[in-house]
C-alpha atoms as a PDB file:
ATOM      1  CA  UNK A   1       0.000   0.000   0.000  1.00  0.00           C
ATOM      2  CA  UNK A   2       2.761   2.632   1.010  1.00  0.00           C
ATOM      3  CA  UNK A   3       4.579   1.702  -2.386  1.00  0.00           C
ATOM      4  CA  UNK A   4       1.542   2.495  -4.712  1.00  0.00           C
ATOM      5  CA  UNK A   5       3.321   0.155  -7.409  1.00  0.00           C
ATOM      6  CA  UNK A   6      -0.159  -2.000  -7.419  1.00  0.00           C
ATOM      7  CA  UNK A   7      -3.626  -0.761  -8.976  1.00  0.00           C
ATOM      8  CA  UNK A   8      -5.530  -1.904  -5.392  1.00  0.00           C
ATOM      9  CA  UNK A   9      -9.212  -3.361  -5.234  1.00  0.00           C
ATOM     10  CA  UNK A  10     -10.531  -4.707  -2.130  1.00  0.00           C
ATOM     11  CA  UNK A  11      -8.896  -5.208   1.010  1.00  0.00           C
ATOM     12  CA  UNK A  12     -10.298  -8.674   2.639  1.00  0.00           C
ATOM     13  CA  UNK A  13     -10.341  -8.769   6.582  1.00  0.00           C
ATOM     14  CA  UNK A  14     -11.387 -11.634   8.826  1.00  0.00           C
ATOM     15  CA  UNK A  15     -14.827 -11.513  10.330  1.00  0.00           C
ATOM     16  CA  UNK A  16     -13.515 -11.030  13.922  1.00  0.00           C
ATOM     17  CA  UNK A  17     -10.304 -10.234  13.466  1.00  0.00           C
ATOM     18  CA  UNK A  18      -8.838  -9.438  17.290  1.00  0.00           C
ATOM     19  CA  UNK A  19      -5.955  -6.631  17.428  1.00  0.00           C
ATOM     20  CA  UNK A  20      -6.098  -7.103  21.392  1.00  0.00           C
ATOM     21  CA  UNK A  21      -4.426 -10.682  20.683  1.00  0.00           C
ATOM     22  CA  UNK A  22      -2.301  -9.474  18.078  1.00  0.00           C
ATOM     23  CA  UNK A  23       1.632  -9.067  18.294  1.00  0.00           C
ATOM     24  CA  UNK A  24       1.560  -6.949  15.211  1.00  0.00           C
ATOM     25  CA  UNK A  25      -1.413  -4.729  16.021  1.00  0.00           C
ATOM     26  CA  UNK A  26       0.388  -1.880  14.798  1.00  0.00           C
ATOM     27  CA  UNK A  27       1.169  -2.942  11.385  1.00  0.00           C
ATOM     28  CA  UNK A  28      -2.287  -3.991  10.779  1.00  0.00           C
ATOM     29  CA  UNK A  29      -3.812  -0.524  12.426  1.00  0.00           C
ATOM     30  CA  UNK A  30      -1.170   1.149   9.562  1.00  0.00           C
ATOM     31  CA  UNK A  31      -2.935  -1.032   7.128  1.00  0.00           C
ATOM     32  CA  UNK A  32      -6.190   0.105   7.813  1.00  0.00           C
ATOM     33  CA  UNK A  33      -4.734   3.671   7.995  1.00  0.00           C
ATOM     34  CA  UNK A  34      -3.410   3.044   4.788  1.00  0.00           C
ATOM     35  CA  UNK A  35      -6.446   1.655   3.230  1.00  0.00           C
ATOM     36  CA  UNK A  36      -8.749   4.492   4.209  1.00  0.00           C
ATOM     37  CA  UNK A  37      -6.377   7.107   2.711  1.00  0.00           C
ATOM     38  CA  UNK A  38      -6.265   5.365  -0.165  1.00  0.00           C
ATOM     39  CA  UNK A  39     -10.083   4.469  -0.284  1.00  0.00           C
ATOM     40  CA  UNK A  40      -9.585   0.903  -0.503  1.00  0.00           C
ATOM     41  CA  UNK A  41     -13.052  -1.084   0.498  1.00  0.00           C
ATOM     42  CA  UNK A  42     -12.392  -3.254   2.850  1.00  0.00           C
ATOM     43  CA  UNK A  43     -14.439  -6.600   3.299  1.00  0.00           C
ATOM     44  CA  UNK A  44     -14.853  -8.676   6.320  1.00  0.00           C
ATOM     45  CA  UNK A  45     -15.184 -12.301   5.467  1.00  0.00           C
ATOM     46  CA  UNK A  46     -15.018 -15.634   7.383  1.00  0.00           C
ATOM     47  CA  UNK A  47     -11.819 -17.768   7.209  1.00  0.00           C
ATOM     48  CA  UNK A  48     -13.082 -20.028   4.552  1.00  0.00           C
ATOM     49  CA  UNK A  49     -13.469 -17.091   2.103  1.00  0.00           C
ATOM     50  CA  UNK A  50      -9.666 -15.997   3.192  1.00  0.00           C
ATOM     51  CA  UNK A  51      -8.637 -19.389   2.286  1.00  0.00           C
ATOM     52  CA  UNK A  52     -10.311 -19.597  -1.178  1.00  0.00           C
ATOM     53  CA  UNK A  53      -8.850 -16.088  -2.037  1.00  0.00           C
ATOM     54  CA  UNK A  54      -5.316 -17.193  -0.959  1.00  0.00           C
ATOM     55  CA  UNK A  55      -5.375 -20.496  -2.313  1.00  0.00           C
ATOM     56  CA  UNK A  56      -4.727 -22.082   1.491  1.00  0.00           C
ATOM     57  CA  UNK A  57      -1.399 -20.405   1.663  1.00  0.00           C
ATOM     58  CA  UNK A  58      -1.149 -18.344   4.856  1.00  0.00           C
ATOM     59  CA  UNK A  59      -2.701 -14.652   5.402  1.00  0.00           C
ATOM     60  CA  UNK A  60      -2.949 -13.836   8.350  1.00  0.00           C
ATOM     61  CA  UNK A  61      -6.643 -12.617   8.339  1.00  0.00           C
ATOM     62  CA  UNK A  62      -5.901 -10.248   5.732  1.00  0.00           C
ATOM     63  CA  UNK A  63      -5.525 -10.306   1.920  1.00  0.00           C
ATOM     64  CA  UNK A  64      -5.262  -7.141  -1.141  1.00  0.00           C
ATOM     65  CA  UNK A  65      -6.550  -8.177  -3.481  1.00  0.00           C
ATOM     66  CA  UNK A  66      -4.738  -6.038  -6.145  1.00  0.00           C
ATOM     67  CA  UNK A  67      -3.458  -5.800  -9.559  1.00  0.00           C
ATOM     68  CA  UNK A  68      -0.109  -7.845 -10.865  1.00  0.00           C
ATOM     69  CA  UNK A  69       3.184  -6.165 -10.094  1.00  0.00           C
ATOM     70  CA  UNK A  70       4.326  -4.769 -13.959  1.00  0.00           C
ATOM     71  CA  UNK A  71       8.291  -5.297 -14.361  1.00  0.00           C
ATOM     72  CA  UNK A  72      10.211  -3.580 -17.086  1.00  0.00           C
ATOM     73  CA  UNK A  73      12.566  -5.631 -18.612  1.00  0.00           C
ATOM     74  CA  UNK A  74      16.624  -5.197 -18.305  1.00  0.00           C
ATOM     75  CA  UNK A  75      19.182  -5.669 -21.012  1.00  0.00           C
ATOM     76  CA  UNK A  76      21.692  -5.533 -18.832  1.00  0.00           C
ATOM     77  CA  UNK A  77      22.215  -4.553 -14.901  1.00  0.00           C
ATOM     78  CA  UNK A  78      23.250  -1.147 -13.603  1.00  0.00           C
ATOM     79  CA  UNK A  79      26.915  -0.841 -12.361  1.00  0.00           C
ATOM     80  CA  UNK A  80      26.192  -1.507  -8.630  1.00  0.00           C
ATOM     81  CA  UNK A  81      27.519   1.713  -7.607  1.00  0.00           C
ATOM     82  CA  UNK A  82      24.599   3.420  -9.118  1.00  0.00           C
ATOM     83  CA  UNK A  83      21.946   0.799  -7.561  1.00  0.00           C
ATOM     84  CA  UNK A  84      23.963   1.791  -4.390  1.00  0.00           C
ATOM     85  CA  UNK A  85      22.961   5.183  -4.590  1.00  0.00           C
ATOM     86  CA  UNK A  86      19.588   5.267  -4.907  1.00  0.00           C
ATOM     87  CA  UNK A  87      16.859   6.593  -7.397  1.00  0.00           C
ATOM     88  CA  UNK A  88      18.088   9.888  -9.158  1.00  0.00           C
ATOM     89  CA  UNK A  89      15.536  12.826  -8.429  1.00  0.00           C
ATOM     90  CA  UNK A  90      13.112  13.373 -11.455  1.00  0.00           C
END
């Protein structure tokens, strides 16, 4: 979400979802901070629909869905100096 790099759709949340019990409460408050700034609908849905969506793999009671990632293709690699110093102002 902080990266914008994604066209986002739907943010999916678990019916429930408990930050009281959560270690990383405060990444998934920044989440939902993130979301409403970016006026991403968000979705509570039961466990089962979390699992269909993700295929079974783990999610932590959340899942974007979102567009594919878009990757520009390379004909050959920057020196690594310049990777090293970062993107060049615009």
């Amino acid at each position: 979400l902080k990266a914008k790099r994604r066209t986002m759709h739907k943010l999916f949340v678990l019916e429930g979802l408990d930050l009281s019990k959560r270690k990383d409460a405060g990444a998934v408050r920044e989440l939902f901070r993130l979301a409403k700034a970016a006026d991403l609908p968000l979705q509570h849905v039961g466990r089962h629909d979390l699992n269909l969506l993700t295929g079974d793999r783990p999610h932590q009671g959340l899942v974007l869905d979102c567009a594919d990632l878009e990757w520009g293709r390379m004909e050959t690699l920057p020196p690594a100096a310049e990777v090293m110093a970062g993107p060049h102002p615009a």
